[in-house]
Protein backbone atom coordinates (compact mmCIF):
# COMPACT_ATOMS: atom_id res chain seq x y z
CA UNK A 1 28.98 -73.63 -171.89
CA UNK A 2 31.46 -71.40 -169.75
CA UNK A 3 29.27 -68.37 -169.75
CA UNK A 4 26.90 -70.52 -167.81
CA UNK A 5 29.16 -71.71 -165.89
CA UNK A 6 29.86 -68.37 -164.77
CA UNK A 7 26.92 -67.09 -164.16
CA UNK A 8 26.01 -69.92 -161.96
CA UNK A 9 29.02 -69.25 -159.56
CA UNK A 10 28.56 -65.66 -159.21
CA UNK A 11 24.45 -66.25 -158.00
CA UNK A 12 25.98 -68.59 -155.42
CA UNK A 13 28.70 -66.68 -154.26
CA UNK A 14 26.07 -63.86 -154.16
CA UNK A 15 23.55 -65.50 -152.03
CA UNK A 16 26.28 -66.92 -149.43
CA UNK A 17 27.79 -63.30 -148.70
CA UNK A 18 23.76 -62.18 -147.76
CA UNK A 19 22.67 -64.84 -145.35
CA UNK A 20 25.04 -63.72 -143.02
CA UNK A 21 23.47 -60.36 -142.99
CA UNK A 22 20.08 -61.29 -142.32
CA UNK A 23 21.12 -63.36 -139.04
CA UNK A 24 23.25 -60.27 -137.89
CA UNK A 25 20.44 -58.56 -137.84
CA UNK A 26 17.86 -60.90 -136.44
CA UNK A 27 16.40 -60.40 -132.84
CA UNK A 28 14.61 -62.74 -130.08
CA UNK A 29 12.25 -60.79 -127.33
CA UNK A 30 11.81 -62.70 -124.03
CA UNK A 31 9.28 -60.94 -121.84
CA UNK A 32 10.24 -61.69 -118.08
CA UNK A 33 8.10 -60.31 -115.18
CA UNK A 34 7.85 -61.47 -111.28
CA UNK A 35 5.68 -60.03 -108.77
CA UNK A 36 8.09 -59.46 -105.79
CA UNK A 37 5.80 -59.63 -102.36
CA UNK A 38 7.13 -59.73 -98.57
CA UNK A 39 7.71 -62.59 -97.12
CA UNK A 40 6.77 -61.67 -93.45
CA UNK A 41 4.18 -59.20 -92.36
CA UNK A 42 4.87 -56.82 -88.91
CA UNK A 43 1.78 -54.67 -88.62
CA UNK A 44 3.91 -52.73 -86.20
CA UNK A 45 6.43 -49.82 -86.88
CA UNK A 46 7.51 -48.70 -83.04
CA UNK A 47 7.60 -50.32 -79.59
CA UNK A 48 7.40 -47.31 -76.95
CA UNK A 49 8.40 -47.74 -72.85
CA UNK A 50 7.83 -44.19 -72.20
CA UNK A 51 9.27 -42.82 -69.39
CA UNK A 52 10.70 -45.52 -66.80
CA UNK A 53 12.41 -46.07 -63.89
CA UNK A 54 15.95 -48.19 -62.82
CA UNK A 55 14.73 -51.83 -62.04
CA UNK A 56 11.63 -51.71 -63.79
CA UNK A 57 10.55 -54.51 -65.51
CA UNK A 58 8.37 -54.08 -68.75
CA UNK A 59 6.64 -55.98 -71.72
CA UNK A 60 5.69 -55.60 -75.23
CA UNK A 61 4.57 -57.89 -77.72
CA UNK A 62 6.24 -57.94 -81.09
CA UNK A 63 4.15 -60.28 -83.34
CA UNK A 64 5.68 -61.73 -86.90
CA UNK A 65 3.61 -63.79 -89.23
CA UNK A 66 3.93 -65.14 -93.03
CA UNK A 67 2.26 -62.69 -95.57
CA UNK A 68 -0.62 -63.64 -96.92
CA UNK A 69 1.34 -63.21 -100.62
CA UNK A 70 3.23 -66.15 -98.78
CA UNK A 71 0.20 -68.37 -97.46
CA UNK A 72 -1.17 -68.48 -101.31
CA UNK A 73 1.71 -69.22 -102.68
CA UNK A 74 1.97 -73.02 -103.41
CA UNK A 75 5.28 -73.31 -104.14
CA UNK A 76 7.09 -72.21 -100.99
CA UNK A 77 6.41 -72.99 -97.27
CA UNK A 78 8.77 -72.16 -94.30
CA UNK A 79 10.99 -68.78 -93.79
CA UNK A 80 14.05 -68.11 -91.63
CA UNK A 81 14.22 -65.20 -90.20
CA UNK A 82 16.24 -63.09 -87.52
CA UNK A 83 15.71 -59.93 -85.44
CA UNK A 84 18.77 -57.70 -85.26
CA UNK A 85 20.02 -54.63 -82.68
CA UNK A 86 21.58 -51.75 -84.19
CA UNK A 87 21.97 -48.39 -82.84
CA UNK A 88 18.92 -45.30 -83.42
CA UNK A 89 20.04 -42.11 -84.89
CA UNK A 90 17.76 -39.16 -84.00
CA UNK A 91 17.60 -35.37 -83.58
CA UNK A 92 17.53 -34.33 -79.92
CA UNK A 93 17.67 -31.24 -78.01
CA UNK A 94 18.60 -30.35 -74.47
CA UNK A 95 21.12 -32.21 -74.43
CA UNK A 96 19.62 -35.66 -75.23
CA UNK A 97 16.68 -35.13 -73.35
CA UNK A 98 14.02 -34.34 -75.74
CA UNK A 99 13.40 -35.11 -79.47
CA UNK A 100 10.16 -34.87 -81.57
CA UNK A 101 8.50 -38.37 -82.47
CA UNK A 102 7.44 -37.07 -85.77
CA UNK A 103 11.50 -36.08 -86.76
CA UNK A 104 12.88 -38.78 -89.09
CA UNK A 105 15.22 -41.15 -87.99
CA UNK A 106 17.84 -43.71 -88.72
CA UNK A 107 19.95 -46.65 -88.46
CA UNK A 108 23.50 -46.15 -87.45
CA UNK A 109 25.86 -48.05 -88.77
CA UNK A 110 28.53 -49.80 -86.52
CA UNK A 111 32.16 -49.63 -88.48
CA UNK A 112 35.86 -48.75 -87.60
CA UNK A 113 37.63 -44.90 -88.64
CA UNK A 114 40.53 -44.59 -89.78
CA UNK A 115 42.06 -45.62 -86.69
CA UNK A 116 40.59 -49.27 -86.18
CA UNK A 117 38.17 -47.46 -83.24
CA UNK A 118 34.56 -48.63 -83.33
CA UNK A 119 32.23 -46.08 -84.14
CA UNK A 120 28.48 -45.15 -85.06
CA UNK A 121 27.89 -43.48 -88.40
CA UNK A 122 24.76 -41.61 -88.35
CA UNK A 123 25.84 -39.97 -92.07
CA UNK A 124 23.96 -36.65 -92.56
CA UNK A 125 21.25 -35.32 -90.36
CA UNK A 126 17.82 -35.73 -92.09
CA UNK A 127 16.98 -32.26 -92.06
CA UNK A 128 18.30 -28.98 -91.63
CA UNK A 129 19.14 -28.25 -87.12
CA UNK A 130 18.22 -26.13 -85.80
CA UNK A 131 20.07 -24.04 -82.67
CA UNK A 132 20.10 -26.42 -79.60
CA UNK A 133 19.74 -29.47 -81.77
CA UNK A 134 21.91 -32.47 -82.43
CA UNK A 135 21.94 -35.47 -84.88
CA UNK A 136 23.88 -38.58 -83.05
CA UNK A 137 22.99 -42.11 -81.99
CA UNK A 138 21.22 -42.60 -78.50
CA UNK A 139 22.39 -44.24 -76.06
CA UNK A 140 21.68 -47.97 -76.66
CA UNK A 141 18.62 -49.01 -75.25
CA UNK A 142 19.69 -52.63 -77.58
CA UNK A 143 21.44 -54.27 -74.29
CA UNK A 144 18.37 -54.31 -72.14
CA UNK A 145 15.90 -55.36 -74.34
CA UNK A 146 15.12 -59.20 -73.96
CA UNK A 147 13.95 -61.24 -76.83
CA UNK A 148 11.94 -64.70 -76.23
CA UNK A 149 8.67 -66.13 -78.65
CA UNK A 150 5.79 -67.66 -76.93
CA UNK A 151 3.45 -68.68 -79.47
CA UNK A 152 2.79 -72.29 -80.31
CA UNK A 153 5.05 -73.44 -83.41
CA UNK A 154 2.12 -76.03 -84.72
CA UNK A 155 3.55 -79.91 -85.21
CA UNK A 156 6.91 -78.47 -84.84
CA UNK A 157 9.02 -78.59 -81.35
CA UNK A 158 10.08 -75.01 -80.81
CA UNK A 159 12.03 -73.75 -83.38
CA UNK A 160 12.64 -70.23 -82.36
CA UNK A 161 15.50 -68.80 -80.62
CA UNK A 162 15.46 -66.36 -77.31
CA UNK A 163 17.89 -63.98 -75.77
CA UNK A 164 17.97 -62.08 -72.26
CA UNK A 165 18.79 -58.73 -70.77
CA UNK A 166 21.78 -57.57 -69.96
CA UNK A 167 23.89 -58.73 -73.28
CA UNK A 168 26.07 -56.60 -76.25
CA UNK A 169 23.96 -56.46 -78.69
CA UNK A 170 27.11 -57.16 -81.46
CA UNK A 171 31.14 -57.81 -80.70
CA UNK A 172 34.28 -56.94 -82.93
CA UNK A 173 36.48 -60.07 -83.62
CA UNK A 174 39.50 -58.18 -84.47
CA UNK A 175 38.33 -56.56 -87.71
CA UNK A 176 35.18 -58.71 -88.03
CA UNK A 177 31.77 -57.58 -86.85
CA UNK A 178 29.70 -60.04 -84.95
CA UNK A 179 25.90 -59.50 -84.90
CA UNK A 180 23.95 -61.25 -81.33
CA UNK A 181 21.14 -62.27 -83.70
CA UNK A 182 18.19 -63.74 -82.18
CA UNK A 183 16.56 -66.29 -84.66
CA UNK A 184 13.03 -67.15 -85.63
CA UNK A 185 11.09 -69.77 -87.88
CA UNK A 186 7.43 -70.29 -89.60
CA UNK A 187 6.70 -73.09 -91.06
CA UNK A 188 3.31 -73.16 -93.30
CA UNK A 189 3.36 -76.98 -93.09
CA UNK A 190 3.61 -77.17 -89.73
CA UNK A 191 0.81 -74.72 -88.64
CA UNK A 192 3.11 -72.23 -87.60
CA UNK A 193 2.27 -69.55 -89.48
CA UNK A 194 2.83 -66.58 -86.23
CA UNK A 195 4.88 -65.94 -83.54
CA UNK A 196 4.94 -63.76 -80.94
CA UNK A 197 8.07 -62.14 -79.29
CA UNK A 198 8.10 -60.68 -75.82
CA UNK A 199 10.14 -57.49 -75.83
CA UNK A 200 11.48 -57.00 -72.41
CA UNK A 201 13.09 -53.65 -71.21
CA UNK A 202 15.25 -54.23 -68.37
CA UNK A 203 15.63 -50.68 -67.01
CA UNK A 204 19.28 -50.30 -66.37
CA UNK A 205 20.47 -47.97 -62.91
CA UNK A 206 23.06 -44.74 -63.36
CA UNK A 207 26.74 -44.68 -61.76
CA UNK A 208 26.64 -45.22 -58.46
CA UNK A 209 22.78 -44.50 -57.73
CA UNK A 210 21.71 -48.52 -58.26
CA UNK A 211 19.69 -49.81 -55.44
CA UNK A 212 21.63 -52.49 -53.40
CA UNK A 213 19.67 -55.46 -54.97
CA UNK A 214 21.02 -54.29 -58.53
CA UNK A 215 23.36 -57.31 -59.12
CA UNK A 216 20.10 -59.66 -58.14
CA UNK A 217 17.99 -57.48 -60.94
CA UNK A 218 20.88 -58.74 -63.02
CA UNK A 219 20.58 -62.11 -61.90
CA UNK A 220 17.10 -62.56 -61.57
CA UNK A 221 16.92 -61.56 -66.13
CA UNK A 222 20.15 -63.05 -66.85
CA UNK A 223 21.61 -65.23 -64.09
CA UNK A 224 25.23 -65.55 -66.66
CA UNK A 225 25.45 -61.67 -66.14
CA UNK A 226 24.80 -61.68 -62.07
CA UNK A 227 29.07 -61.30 -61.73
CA UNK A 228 29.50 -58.63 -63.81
CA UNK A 229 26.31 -55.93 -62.55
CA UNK A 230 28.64 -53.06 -62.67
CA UNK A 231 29.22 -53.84 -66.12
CA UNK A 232 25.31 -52.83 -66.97
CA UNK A 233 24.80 -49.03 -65.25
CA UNK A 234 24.82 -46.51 -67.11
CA UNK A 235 27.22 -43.19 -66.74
CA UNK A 236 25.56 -40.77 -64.67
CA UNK A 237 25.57 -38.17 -67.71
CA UNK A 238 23.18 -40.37 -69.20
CA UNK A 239 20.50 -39.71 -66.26
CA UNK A 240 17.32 -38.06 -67.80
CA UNK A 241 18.11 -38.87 -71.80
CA UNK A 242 16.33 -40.67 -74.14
CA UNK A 243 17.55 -44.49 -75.21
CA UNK A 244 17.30 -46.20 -78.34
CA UNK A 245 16.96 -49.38 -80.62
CA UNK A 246 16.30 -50.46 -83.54
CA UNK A 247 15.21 -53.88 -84.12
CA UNK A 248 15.57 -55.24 -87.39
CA UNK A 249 13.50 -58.16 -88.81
CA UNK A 250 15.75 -59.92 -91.56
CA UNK A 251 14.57 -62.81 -93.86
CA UNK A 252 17.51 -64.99 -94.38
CA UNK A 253 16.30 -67.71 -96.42
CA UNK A 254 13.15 -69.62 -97.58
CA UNK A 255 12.55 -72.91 -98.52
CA UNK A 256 10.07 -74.40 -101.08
CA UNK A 257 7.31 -77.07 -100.40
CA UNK A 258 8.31 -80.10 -99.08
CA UNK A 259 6.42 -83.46 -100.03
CA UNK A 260 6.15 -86.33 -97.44
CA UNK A 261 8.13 -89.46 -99.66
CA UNK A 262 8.03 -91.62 -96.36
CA UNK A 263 6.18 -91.45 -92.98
CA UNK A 264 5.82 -94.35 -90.79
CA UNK A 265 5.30 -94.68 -86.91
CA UNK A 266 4.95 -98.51 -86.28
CA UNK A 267 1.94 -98.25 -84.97
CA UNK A 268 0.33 -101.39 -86.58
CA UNK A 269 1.20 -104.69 -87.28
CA UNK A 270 -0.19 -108.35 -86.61
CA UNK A 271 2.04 -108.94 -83.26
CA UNK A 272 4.43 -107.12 -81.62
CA UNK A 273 7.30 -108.99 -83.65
CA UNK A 274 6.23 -107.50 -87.18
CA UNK A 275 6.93 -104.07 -87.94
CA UNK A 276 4.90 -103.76 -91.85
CA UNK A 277 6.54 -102.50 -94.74
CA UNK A 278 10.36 -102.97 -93.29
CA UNK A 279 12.46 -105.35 -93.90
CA UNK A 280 14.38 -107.03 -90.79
CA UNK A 281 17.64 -108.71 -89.87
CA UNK A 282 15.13 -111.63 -88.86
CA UNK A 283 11.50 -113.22 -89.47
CA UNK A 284 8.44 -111.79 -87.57
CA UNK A 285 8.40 -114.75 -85.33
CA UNK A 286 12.03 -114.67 -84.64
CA UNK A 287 13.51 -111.62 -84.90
CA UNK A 288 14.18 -109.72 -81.18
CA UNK A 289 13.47 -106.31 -83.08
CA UNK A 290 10.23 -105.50 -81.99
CA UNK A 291 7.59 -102.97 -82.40
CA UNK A 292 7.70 -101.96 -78.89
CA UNK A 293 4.46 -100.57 -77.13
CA UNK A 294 5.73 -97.78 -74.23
CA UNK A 295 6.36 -99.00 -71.49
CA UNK A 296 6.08 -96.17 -68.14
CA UNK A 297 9.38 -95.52 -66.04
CA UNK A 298 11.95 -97.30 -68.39
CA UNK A 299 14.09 -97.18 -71.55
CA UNK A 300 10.66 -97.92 -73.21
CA UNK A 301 8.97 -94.89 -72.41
CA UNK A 302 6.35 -93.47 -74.52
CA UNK A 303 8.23 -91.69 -77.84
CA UNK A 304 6.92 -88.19 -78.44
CA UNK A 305 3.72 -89.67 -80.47
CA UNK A 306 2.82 -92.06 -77.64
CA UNK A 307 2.21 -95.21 -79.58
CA UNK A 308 4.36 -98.28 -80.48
CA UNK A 309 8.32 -97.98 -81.73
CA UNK A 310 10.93 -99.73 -83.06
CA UNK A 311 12.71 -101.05 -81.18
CA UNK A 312 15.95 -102.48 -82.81
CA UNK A 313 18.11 -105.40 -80.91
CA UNK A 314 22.17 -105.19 -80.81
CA UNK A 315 23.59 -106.09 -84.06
CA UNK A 316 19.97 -105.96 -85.68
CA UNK A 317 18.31 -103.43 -88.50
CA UNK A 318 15.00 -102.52 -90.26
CA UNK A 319 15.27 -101.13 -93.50
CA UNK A 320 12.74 -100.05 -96.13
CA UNK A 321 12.91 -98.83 -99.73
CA UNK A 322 12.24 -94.99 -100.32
CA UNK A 323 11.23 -93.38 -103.98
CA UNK A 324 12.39 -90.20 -104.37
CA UNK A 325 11.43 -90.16 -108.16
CA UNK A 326 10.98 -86.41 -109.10
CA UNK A 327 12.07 -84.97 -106.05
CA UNK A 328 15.47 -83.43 -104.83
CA UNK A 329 16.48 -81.81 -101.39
CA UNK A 330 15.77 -85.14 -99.94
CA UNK A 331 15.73 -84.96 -95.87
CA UNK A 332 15.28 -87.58 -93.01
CA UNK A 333 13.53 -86.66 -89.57
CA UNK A 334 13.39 -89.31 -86.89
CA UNK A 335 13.18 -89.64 -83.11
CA UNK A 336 15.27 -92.06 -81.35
CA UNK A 337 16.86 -92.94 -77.88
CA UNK A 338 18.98 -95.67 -76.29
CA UNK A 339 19.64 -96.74 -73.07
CA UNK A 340 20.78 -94.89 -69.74
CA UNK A 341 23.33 -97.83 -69.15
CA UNK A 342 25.22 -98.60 -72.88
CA UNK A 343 28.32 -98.85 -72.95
CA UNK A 344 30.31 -95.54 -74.58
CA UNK A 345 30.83 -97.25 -77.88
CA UNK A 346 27.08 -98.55 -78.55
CA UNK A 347 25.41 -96.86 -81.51
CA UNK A 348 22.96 -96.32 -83.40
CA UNK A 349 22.88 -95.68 -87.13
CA UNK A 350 20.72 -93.94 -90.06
CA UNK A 351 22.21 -95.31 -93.10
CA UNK A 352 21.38 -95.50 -97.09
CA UNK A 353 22.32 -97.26 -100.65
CA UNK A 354 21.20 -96.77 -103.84
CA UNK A 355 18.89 -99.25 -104.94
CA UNK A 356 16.08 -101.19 -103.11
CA UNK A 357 18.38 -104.41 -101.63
CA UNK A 358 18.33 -104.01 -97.99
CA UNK A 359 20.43 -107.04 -97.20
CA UNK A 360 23.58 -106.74 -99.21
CA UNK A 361 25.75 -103.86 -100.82
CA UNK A 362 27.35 -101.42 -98.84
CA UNK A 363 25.62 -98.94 -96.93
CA UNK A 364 26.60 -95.38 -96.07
CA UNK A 365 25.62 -93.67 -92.52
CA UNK A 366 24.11 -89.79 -92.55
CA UNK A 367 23.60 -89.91 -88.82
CA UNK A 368 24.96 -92.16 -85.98
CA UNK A 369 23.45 -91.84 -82.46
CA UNK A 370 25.25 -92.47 -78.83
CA UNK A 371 23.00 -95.46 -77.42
CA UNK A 372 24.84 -94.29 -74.31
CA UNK A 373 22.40 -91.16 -73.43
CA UNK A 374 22.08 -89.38 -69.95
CA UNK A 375 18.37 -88.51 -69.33
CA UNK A 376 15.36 -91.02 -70.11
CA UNK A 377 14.42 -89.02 -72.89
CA UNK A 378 13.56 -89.30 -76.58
CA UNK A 379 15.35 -87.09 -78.48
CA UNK A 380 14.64 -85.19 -81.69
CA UNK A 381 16.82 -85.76 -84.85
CA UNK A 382 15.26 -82.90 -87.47
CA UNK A 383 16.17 -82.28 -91.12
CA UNK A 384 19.51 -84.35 -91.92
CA UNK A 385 20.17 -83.55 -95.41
CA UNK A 386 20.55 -86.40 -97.60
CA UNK A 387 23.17 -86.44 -100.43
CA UNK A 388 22.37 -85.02 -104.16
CA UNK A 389 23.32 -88.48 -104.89
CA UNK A 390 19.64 -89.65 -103.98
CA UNK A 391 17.90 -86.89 -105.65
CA UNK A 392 15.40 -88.68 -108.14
CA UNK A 393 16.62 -92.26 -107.33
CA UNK A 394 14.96 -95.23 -105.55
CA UNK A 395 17.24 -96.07 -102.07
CA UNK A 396 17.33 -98.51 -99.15
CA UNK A 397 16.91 -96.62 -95.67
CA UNK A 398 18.76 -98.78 -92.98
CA UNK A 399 18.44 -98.15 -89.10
CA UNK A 400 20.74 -100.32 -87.46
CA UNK A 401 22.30 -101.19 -84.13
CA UNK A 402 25.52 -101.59 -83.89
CA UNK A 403 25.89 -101.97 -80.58
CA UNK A 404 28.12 -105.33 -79.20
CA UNK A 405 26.45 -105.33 -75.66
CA UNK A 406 23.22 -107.52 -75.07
CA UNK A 407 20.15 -105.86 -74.33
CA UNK A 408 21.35 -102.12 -75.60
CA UNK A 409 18.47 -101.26 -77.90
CA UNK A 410 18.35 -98.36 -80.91
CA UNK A 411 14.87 -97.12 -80.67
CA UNK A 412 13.00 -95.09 -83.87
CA UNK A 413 9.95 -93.47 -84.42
CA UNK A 414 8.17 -91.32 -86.22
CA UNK A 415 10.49 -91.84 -89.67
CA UNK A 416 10.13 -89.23 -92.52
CA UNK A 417 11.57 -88.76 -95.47
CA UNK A 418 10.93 -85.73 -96.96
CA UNK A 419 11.80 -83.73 -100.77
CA UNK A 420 10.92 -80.63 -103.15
CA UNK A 421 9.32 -81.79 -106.14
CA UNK A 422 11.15 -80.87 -109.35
């Protein structure tokens, strides 16, 4: 009986010391793979003036658009962009005057030495020079270049930026450099998929040759600048050479699809008193929140998508549930405007819970508006992020006056709730 005992701890023992061995030598292949594509297309690789003259005015297009590796892909559907100034390294001769289009070129790259003095690095010459020739930066050509788009940015209000003549094209903030980025948008959902910038060369003058109406060139492309004219000419040594620029194109950041959870423009309803799918403070005979038709010359002028409003009284609100089931990134767009005579403390608010009970709990504001506006305008509210909180949950959106003065109205329209599926 104890041999077998034996021999039956000595098989286990064996077979417990080898299992470890097999997993130390076990292996898992995961094949990964992405196609990596361009998110922007510029079918353009130089913008050329020529040979121009002080106070001459001139134009080039610069057109940006998505890729079409972009427009197929599903899954993504606006970019942020921005065009950048930095300074042109090339090989000249006679002293700056002449250089050879087909030469390589480069960026140069705006630091401090060893000394905290800001410099251009143009790092080593691309090719062997030859006698007479010089590797450097050109002078900047960056300050006088003018950057505005003037394509149509689909069912978006314009969400490019612009920039004129006659600015430094970066600044140092002690030890920090600043960039004077002009930015740019396209938006696939939107039916912006282009845009077109106008490069404008604002041919600067040399010491003291300017013409007398210099400071009213100055004015006339950057009306900011008109006190400080002198600040633009060039030094006379820099009479006859060639200027540079190089304009970078930079994605910054790209966002996915969003889907619509929640669009409404009140522009329906049985009577002017009812305002469908929203719940309000009153009943649709009795409430004083209206769905407002415009109204020409007043506070009730027509919103941006010309139809009926709402039109929310003092100490009123219309609320409505939103499901963001399977969604995250959740985002609110609305237009809105009050009333040129509100008092300073009458506003407006955009507020949420969790859960669909629009008449009890507590509610928490993401945007609050000053009834008390200037103009008779409408005014554009786009993309207020709404907390993780709500990602994936049912929630009550509230709009609600909070003004204490009679007849100081909250007006809303065109509501959306957007989010990225999951």
């Amino acid at each position: 009986m104890s041999k077998k005992l034996l021999l039956g701890t000595a098989s286990l023992l064996t077979a417990i010391s080898i299992l470890p061995l097999f997993a130390a030598f076990e292996a898992h292949v995961i094949n990964v793979t992405a196609r990596i594509e361009n998110a922007l297309t510029v079918p353009m690789e130089h913008i050329r003036f020529g040979t121009v003259f002080p106070q001459e005015y001139l134009v080039r297009d610069l057109p940006i658009r998505l890729s079409q590796s972009f427009l197929d892909e599903p899954r993504v559907d606006d970019v942020e962009y921005f065009i950048r100034q930095k300074p042109k390294c090339v090989i000249t001769r006679a002293n700056g005057t002449e250089y050879n289009p087909d030469d390589p070129t480069a960026t140069g790259h705006v630091k401090l030495n060893e000394v905290d003095v800001p410099i251009i690095d143009c790092g080593t010459a691309p090719r062997p020079l030859q006698t007479g020739e010089t590797w450097g930066p050109l002078p900047l050509l960056c300050p006088y270049l003018s950057k505005h788009e003037n394509s149509a940015d689909g069912n978006e209000q314009e969400n490019d930026g612009s920039l004129p003549a006659f600015h430094e094209p970066w600044t140092w903030q002690g030890r920090q450099l600043v960039w004077t980025d002009v930015n740019g948008r396209l938006v696939k959902s939107a039916g912006d998929t282009a845009d077109n910038w106008i490069i404008d060369l604002a041919v600067p003058c040399f010491g003291g040759y300017c013409a007398q109406d210099w400071a009213g060139f100055v004015a006339a492309h950057n009306p900011q600048e008109a006190q400080n004219a002198e600040h633009w000419t060039q030094p006379i040594e820099n009479e006859h050479k060639i200027f540079g620029c190089d304009l970078w194109v930079e994605v910054k950041g790209i966002s996915e699809k969003r889907d619509t959870l929640l669009t409404d423009n009140f522009g329906t309803g049985s009577n002017l008193n009812d305002i469908p799918d929203w719940d309000e403070t009153g009943d649709d005979t009795t409430s004083t929140t209206l769905a407002k038709s415009p109204v020409t010359g007043n506070n009730d002028s027509a919103s941006p998508d010309g139809g009926r409003f709402a039109k929310i009284a003092p100490q009123e609100w219309i609320c409505r549930e939103v499901n963001a089931a399977g969604h995250h990134a959740l985002a609110l767009n609305y237009y809105w405007r009050g009333d040129n005579d509100a008092n300073l403390t009458d506003d407006g608010f955009a507020e949420y819970q969790v859960g669909s009970s629009c008449d009890a709990g507590v509610f928490t504001t993401v945007a609050t508006e000053d009834l008390n506006t200037s103009t008779s305008t409408w005014n554009a509210l786009e993309l207020v992020d709404l907390p993780a909180g709500l990602n994936g949950a049912s929630f009550a959106l509230r709009f609600r006056n909070g003004a204490n003065t009679a007849g100081e109205h909250f007006r809303v329209d065109a509501v959306k709730v957007t989010g990225v599926a999951d």
